[in-house]
C-alpha atoms as a PDB file:
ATOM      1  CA  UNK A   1       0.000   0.000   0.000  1.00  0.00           C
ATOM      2  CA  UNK A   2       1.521   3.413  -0.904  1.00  0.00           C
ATOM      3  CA  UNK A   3       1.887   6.241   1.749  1.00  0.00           C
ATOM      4  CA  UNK A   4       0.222   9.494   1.798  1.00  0.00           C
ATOM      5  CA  UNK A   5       3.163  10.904   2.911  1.00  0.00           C
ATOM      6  CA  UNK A   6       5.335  10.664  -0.138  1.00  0.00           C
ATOM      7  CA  UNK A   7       2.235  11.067  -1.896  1.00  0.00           C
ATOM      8  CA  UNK A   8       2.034  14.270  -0.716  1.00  0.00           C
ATOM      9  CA  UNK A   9       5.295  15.017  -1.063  1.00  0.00           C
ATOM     10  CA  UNK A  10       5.259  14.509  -4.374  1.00  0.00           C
ATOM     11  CA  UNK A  11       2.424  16.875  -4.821  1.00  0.00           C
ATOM     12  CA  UNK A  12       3.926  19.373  -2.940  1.00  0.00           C
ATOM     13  CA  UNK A  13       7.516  19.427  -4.910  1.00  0.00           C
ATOM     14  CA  UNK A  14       5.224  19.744  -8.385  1.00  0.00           C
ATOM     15  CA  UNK A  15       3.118  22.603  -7.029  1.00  0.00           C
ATOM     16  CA  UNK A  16       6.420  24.612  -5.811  1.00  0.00           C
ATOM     17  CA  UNK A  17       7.760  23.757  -9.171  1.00  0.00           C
ATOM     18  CA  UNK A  18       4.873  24.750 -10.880  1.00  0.00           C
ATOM     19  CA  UNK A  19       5.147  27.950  -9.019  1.00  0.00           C
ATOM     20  CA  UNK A  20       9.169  28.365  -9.682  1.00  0.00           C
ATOM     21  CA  UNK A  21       8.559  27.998 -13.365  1.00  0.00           C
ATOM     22  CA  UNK A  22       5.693  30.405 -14.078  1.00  0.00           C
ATOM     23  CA  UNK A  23       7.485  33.428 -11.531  1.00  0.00           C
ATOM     24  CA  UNK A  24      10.419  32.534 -14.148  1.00  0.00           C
ATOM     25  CA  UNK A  25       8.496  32.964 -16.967  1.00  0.00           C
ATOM     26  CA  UNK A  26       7.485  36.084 -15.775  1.00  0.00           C
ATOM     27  CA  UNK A  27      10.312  37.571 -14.950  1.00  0.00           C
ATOM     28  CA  UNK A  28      12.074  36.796 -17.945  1.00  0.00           C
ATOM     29  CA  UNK A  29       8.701  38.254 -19.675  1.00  0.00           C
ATOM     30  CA  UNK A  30       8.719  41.029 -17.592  1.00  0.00           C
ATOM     31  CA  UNK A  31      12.530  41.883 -17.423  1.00  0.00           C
ATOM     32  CA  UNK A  32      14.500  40.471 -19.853  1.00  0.00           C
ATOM     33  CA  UNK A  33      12.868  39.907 -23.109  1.00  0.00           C
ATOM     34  CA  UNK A  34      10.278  43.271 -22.986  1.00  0.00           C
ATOM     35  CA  UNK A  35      14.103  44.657 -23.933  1.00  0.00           C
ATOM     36  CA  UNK A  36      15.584  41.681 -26.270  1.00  0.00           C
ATOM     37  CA  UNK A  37      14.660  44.092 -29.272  1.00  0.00           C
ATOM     38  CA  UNK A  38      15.656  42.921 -32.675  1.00  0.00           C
ATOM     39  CA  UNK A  39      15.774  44.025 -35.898  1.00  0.00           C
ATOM     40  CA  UNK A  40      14.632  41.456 -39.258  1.00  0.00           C
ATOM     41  CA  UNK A  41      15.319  41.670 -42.319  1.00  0.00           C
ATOM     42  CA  UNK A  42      13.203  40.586 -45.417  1.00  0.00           C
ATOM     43  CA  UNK A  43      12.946  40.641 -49.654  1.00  0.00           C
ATOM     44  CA  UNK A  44      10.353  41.404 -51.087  1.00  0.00           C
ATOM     45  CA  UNK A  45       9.414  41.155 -54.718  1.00  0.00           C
ATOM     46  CA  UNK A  46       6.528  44.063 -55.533  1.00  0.00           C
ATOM     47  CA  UNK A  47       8.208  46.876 -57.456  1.00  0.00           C
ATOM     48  CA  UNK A  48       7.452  47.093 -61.252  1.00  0.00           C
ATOM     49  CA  UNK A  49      10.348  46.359 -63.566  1.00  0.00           C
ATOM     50  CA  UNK A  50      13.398  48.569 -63.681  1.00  0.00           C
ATOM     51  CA  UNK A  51      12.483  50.114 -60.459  1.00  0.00           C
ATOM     52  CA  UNK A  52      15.008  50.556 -57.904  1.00  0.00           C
ATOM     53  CA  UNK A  53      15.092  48.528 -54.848  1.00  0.00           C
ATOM     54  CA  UNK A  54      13.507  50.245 -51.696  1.00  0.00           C
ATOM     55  CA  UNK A  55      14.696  49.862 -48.259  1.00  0.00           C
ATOM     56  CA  UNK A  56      11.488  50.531 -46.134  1.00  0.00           C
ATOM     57  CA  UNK A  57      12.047  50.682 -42.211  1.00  0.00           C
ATOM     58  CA  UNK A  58       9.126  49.080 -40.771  1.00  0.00           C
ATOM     59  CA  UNK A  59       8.247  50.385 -37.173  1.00  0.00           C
ATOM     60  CA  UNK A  60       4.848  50.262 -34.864  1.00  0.00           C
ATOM     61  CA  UNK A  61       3.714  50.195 -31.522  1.00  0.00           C
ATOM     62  CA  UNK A  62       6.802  52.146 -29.565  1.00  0.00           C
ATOM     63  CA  UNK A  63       4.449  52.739 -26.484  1.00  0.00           C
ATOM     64  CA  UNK A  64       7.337  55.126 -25.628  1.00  0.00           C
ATOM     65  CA  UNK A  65       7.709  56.220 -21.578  1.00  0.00           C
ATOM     66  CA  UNK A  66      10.245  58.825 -20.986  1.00  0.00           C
ATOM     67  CA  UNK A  67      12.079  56.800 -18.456  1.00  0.00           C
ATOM     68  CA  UNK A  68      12.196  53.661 -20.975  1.00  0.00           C
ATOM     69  CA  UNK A  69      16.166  54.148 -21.448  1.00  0.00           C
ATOM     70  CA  UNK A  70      16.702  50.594 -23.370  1.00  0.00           C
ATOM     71  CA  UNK A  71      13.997  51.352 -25.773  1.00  0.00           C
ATOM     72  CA  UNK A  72      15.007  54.852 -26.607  1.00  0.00           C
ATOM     73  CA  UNK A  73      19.094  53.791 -27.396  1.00  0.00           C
ATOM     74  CA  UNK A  74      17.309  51.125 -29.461  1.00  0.00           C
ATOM     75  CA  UNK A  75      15.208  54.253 -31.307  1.00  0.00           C
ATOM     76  CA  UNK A  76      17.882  56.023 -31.495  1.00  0.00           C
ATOM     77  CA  UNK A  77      20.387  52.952 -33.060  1.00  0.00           C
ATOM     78  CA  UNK A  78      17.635  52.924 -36.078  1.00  0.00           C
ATOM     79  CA  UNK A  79      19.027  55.827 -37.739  1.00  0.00           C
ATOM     80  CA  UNK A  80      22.232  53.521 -38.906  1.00  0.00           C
ATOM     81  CA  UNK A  81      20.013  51.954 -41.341  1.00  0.00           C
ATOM     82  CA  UNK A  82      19.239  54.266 -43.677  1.00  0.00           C
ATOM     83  CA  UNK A  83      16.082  53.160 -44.560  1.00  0.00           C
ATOM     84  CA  UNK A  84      14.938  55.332 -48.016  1.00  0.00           C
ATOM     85  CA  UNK A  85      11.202  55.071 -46.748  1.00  0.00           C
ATOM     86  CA  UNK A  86      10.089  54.618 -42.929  1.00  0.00           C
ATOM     87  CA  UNK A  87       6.576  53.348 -42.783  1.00  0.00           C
ATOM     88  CA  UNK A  88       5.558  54.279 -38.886  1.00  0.00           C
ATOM     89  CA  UNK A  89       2.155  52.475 -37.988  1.00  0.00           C
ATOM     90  CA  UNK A  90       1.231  54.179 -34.763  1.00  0.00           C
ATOM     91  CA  UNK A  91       0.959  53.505 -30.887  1.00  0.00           C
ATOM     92  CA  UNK A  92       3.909  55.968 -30.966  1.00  0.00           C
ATOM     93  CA  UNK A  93       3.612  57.047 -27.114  1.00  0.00           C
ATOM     94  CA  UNK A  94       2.262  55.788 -23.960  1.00  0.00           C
ATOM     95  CA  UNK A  95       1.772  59.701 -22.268  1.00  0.00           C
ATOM     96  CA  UNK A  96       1.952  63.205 -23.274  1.00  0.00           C
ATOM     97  CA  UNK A  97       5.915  63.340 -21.639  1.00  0.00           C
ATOM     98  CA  UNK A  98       7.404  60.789 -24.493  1.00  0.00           C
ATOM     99  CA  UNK A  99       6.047  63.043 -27.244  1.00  0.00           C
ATOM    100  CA  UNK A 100       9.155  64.808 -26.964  1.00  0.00           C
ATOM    101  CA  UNK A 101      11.348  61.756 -26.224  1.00  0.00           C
ATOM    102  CA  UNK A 102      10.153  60.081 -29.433  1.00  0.00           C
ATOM    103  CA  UNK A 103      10.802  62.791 -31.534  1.00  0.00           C
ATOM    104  CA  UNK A 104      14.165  63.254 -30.296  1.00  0.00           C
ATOM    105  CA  UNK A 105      14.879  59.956 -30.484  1.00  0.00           C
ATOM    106  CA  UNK A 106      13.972  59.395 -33.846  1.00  0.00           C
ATOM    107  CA  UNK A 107      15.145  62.929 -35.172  1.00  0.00           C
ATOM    108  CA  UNK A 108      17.381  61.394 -37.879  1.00  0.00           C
ATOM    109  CA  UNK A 109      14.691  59.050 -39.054  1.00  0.00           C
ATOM    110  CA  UNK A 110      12.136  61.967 -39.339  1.00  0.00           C
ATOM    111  CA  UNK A 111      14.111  64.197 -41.926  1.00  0.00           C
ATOM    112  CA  UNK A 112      13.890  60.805 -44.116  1.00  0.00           C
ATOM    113  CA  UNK A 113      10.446  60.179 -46.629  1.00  0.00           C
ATOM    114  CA  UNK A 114       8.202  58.717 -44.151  1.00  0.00           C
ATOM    115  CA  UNK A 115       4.498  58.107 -43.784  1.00  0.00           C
ATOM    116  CA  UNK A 116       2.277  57.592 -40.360  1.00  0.00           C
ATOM    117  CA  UNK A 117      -0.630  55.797 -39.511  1.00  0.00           C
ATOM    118  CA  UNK A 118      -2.070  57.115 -36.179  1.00  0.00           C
ATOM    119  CA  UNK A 119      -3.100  54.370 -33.538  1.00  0.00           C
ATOM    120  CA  UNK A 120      -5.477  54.767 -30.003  1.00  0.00           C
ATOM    121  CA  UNK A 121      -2.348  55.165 -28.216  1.00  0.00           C
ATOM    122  CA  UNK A 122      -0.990  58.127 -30.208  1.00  0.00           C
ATOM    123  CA  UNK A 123      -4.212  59.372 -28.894  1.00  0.00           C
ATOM    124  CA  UNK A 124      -4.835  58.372 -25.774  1.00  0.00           C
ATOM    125  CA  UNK A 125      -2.807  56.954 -23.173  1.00  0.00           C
ATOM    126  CA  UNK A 126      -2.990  53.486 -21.697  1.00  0.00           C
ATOM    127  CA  UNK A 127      -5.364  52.270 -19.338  1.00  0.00           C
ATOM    128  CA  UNK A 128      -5.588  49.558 -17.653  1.00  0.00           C
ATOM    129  CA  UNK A 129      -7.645  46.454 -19.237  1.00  0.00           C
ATOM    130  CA  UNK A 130      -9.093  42.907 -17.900  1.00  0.00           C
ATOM    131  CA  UNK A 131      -6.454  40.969 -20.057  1.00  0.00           C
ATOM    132  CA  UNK A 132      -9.391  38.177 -20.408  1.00  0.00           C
ATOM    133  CA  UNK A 133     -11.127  40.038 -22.522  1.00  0.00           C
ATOM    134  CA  UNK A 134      -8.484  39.608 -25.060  1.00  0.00           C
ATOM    135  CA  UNK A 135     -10.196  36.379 -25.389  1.00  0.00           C
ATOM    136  CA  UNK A 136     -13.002  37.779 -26.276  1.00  0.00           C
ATOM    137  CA  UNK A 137     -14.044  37.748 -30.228  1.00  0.00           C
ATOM    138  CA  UNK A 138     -14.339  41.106 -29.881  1.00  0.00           C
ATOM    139  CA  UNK A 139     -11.811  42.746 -26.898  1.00  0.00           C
ATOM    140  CA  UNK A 140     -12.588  45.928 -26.988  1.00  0.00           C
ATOM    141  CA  UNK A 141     -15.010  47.692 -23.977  1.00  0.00           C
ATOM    142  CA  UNK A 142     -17.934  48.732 -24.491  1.00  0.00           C
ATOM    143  CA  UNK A 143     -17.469  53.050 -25.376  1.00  0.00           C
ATOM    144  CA  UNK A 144     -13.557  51.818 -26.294  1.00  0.00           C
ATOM    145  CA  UNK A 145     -14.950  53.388 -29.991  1.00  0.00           C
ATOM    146  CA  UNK A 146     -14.562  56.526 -28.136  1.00  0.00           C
ATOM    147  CA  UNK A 147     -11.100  56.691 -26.318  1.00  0.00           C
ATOM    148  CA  UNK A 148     -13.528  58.125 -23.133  1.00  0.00           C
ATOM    149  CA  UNK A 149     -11.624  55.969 -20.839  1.00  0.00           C
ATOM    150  CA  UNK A 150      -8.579  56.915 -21.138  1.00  0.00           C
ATOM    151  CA  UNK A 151      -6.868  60.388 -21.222  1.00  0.00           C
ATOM    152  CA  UNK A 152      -6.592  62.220 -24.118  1.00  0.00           C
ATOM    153  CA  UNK A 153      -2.811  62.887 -25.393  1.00  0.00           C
ATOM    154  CA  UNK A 154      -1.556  65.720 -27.711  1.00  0.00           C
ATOM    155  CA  UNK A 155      -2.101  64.027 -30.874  1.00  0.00           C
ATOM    156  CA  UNK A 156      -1.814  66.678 -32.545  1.00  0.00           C
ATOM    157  CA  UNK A 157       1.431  68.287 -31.346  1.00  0.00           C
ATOM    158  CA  UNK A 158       2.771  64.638 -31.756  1.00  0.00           C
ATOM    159  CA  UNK A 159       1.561  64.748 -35.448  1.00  0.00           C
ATOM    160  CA  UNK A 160       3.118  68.058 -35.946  1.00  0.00           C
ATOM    161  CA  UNK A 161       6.565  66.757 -34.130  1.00  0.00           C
ATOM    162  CA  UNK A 162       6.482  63.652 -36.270  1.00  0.00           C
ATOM    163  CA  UNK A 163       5.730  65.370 -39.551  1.00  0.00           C
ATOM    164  CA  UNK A 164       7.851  68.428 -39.341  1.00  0.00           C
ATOM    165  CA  UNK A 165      10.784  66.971 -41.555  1.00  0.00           C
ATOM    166  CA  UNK A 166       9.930  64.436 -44.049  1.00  0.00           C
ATOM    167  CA  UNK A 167       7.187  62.257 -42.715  1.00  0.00           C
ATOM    168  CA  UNK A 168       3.427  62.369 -44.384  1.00  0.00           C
ATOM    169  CA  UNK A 169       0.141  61.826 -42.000  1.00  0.00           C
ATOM    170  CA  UNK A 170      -1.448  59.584 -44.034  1.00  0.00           C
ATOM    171  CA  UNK A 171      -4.401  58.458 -41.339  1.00  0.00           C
ATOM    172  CA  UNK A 172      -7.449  58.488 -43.553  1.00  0.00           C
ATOM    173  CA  UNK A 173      -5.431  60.474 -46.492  1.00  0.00           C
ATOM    174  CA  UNK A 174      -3.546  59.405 -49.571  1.00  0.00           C
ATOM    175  CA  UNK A 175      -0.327  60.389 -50.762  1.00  0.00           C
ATOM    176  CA  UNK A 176       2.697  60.014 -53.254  1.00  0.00           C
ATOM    177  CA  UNK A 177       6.246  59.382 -51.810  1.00  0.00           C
ATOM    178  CA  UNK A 178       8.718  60.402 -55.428  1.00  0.00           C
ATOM    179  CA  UNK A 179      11.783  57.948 -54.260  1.00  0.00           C
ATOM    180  CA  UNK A 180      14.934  57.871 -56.769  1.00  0.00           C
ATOM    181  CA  UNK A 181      13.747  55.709 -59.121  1.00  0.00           C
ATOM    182  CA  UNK A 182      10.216  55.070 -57.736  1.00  0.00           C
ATOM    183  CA  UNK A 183       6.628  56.451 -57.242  1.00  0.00           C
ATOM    184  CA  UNK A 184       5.180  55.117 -53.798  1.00  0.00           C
ATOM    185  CA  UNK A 185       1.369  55.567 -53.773  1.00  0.00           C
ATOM    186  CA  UNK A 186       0.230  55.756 -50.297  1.00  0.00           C
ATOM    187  CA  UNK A 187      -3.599  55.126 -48.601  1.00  0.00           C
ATOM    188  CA  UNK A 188      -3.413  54.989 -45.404  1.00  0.00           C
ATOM    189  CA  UNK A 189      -6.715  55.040 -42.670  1.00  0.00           C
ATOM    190  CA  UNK A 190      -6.919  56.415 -38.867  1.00  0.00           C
ATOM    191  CA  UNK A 191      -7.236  53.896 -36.390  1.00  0.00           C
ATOM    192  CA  UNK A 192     -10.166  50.746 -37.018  1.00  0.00           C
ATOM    193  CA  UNK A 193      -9.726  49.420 -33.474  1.00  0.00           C
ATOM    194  CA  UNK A 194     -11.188  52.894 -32.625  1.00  0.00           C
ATOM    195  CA  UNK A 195     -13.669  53.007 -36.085  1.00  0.00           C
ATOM    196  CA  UNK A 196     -12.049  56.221 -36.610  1.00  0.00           C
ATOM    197  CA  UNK A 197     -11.261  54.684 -40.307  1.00  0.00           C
ATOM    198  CA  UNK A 198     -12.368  56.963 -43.166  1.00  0.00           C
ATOM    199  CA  UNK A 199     -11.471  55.150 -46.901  1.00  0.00           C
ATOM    200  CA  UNK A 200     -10.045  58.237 -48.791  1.00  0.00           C
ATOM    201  CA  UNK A 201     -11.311  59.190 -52.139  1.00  0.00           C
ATOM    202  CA  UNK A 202      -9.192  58.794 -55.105  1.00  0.00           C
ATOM    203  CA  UNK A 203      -6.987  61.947 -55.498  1.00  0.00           C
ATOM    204  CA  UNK A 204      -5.562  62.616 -58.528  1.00  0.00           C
ATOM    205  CA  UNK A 205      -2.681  64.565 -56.993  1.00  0.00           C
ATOM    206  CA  UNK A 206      -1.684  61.318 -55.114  1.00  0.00           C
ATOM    207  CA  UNK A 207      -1.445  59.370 -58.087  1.00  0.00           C
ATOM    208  CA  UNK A 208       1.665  58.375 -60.070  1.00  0.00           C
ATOM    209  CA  UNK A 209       3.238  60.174 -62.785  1.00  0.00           C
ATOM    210  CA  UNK A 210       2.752  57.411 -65.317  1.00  0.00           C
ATOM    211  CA  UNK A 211       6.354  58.211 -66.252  1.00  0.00           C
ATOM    212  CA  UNK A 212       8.135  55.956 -63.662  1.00  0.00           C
ATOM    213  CA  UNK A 213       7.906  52.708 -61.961  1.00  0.00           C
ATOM    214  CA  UNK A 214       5.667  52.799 -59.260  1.00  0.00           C
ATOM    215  CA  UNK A 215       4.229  50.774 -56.397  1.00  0.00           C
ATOM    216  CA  UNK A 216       0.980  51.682 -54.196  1.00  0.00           C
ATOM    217  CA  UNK A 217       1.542  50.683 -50.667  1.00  0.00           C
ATOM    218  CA  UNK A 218      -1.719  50.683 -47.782  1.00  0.00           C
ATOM    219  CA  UNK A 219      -1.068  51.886 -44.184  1.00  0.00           C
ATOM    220  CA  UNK A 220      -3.054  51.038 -41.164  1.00  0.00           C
ATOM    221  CA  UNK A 221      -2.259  50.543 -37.308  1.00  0.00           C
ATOM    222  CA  UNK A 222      -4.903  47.501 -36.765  1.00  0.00           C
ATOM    223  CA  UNK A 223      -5.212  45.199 -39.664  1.00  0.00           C
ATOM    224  CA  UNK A 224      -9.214  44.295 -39.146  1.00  0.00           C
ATOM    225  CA  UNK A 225     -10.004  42.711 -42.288  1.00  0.00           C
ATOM    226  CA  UNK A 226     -12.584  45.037 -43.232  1.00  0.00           C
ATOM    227  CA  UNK A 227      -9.607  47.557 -43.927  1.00  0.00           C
ATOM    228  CA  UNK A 228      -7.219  44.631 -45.504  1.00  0.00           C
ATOM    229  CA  UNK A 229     -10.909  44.372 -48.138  1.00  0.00           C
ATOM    230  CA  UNK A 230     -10.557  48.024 -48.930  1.00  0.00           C
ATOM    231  CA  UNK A 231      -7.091  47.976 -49.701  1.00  0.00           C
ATOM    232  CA  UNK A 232      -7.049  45.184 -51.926  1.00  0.00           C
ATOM    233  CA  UNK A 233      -9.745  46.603 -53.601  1.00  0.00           C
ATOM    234  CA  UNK A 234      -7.981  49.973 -54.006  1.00  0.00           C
ATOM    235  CA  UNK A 235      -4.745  48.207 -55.521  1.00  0.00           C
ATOM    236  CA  UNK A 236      -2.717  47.832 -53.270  1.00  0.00           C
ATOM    237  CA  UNK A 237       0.709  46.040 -54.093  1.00  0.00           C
ATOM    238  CA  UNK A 238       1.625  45.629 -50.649  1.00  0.00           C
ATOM    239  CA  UNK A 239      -0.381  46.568 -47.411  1.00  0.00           C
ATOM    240  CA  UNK A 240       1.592  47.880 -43.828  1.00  0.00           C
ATOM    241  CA  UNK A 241       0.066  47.139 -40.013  1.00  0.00           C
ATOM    242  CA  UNK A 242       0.844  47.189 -36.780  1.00  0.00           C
ATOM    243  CA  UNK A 243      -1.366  46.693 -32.945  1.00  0.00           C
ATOM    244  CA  UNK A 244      -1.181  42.948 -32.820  1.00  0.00           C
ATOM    245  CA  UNK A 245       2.450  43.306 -30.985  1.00  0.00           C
ATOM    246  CA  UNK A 246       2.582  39.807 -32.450  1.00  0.00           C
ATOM    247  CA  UNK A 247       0.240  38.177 -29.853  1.00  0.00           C
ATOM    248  CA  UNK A 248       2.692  40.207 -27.094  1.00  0.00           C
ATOM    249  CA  UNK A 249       2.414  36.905 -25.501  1.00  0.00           C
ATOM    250  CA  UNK A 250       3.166  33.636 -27.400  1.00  0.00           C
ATOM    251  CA  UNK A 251       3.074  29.857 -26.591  1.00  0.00           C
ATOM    252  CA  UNK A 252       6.379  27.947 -28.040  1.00  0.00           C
ATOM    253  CA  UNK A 253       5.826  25.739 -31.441  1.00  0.00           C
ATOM    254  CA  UNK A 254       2.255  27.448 -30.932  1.00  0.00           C
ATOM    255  CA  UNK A 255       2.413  31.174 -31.552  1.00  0.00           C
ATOM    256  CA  UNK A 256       0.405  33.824 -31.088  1.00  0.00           C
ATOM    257  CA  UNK A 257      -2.915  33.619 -28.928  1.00  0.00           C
ATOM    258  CA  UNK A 258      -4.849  36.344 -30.068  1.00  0.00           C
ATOM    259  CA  UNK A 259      -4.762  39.293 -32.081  1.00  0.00           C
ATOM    260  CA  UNK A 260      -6.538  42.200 -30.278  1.00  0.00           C
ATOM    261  CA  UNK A 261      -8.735  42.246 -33.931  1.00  0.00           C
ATOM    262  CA  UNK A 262     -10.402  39.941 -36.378  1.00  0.00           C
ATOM    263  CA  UNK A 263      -6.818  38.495 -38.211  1.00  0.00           C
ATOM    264  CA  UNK A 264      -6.286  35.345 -37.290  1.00  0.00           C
ATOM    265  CA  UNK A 265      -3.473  34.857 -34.895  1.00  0.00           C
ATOM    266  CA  UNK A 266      -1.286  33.132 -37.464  1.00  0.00           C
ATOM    267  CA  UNK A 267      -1.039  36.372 -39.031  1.00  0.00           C
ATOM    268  CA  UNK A 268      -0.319  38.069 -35.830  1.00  0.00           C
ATOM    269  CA  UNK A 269       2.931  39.186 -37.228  1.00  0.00           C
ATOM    270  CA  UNK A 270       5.235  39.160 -40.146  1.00  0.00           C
ATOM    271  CA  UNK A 271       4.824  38.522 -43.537  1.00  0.00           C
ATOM    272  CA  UNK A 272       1.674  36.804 -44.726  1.00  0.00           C
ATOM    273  CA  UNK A 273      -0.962  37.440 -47.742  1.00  0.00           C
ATOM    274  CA  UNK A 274      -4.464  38.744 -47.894  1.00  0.00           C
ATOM    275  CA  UNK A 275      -6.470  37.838 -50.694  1.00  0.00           C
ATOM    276  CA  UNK A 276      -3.125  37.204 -52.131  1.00  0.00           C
ATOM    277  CA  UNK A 277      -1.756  40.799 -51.503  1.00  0.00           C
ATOM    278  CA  UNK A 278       1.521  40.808 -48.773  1.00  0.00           C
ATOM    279  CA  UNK A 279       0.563  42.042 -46.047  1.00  0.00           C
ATOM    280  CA  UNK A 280       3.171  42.926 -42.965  1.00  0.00           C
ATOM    281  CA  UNK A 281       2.457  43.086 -40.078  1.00  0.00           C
ATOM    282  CA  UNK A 282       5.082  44.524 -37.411  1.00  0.00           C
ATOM    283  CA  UNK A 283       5.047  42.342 -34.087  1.00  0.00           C
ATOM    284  CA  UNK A 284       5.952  46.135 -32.726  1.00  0.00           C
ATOM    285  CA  UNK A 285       8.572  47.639 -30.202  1.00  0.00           C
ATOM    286  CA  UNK A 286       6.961  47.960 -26.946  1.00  0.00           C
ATOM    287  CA  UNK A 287       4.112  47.238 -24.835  1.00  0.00           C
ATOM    288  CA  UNK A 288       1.423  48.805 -22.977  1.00  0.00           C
ATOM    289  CA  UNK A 289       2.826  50.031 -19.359  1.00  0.00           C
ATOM    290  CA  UNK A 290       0.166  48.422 -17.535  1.00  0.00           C
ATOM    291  CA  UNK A 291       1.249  44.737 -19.418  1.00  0.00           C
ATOM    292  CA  UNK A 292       4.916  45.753 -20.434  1.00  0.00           C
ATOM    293  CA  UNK A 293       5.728  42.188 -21.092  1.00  0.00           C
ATOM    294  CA  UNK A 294       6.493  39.720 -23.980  1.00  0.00           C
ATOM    295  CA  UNK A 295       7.156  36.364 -23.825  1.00  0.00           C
ATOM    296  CA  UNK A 296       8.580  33.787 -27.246  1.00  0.00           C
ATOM    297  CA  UNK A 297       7.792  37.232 -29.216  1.00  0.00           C
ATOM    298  CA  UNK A 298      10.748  39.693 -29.104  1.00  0.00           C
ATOM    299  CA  UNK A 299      10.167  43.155 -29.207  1.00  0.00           C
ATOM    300  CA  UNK A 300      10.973  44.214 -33.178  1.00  0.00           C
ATOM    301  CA  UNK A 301      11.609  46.385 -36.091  1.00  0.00           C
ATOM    302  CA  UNK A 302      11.513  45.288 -39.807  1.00  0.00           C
ATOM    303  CA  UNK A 303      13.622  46.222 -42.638  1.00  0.00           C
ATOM    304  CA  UNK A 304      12.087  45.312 -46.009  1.00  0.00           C
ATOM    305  CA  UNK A 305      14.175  45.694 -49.029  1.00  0.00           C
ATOM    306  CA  UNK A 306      11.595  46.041 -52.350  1.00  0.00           C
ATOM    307  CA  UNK A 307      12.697  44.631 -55.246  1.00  0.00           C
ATOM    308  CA  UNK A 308      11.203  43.987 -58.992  1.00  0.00           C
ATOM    309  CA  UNK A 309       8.627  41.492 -59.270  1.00  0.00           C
ATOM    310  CA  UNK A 310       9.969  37.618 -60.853  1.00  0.00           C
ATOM    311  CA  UNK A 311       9.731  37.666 -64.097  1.00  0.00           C
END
């Protein structure tokens, strides 16, 4: 007959281990990888023939604090790439103090071509959430549509900060980037998770030349398919989004759990295709303050190099 005692025991030793691994997890999750930033690289075959490639510096969801001093060195190492286009997809700042830090941080990147997507967090600061209702098909509270429960930010001295060299708003707005070699049509839409999207009419001013190569790009923060539809629609060659922060938390040969919108979560960041258009979606820099935490998802910028379609 088996004793209780080693029984118990036995139960006991699993429960403290149980315990040891998930404070490890979140301390690593908490302390260690939140700051494990990288930066990927990727090819990607959408320009016209004879166009020039395009280095495009991919960035979203910064969630900047002042006092953040590994995440602002990382900003401020991003200049060394000399990117020709920076496509910024929002959640810029987490309060109204890191309006100036961003900027600062990201001077060099700002007197490059550069277009910007607003998010609810370039808006609004953070607030605290449930995190369950991440679960939820639909996560967002009830007057969330509204950004009334959280406090309003600056958005538009942070627009003005961000577009005072060479950067273009292009939240609900359409414009044309001339690179060396290249016309980059840009639509871009404010913020779905908020429903602050607006498709913009065609503008004729926004359109190509006709007398060079050119490539029309789309710009949103979160990809909600609805969006992704319009895009496609408009022509899009290749369509830019951020918010997901790649599932911010992520199970090992698993991936992302959720999405904070209606992609599914094994689009939750990276490269993948909607209705056979590439879409990219950045798994983002930082994290809300109130959940500043990653785990099996490094905090991340992309550099996409553009090249000629296969022929």
């Amino acid at each position: 007959m088996t004793s209780a005692k080693p029984l118990a025991l036995i139960g006991g030793a699993g429960t403290l281990a149980a315990v040891g691994t998930a404070a490890a997890a979140h301390v690593w999750a908490r302390h260690i990888e939140i700051n494990l930033f990288e930066i990927r690289a990727l090819d990607l075959h959408v320009l016209p023939s004879g166009a020039q490639p395009i280095r495009v510096l991919h960035m979203s969801d910064a969630h900047l604090l002042p006092e953040q001093t590994k995440k602002r060195e990382f900003l401020r190492s991003l200049a060394s790439l000399e990117p020709d286009l920076v496509v910024n997809t929002g959640d810029n700042v987490a309060s109204e103090g890191a309006i100036d830090a961003i900027a600062r941080d990201i001077a060099p990147l700002l007197e490059r071509p550069g277009i910007l997507a607003l998010g609810s967090n370039d808006k609004y600061a953070a607030g605290k959430r449930n995190v369950f209702r991440y679960l939820l098909r639909d996560p967002r509270p009830k007057n969330f549509r509204d950004g009334v429960q959280n406090e309003p930010l600056e958005v538009e001295r942070l627009v003005a900060k961000l577009t005072a060299g060479g950067w273009t708003n292009v939240s609900n707005a359409r414009a044309l980037i001339e690179l060396p070699g290249c016309d980059v049509e840009v639509v871009g839409v404010d913020d779905p998770h908020l429903e602050h999207d607006e498709f913009p009419p065609v503008d004729p001013e926004c359109a190509a030349r006709g007398t060079r190569p050119s490539v029309k790009i789309g710009v949103t923060h979160a990809p909600y398919k609805r969006v992704l539809d319009q895009f496609v629609d408009d022509g899009c060659d290749l369509i830019f989004a951020g918010h997901t922060h790649g599932g911010q938390l992520a199970l090992p040969y698993f991936g992302a759990i959720v999405t904070n919108c209606d992609l599914h979560r094994s689009q939750a960041k990276g490269l993948s295709f909607h209705r056979g258009v590439p879409l990219h979606v950045s798994g983002g820099i930082g994290a809300s303050p109130f959940y500043n935490m990653r785990f099996a998802n490094r905090p991340e910028v992309t550099l996409l190099t553009l090249r000629p379609r296969l022929t």
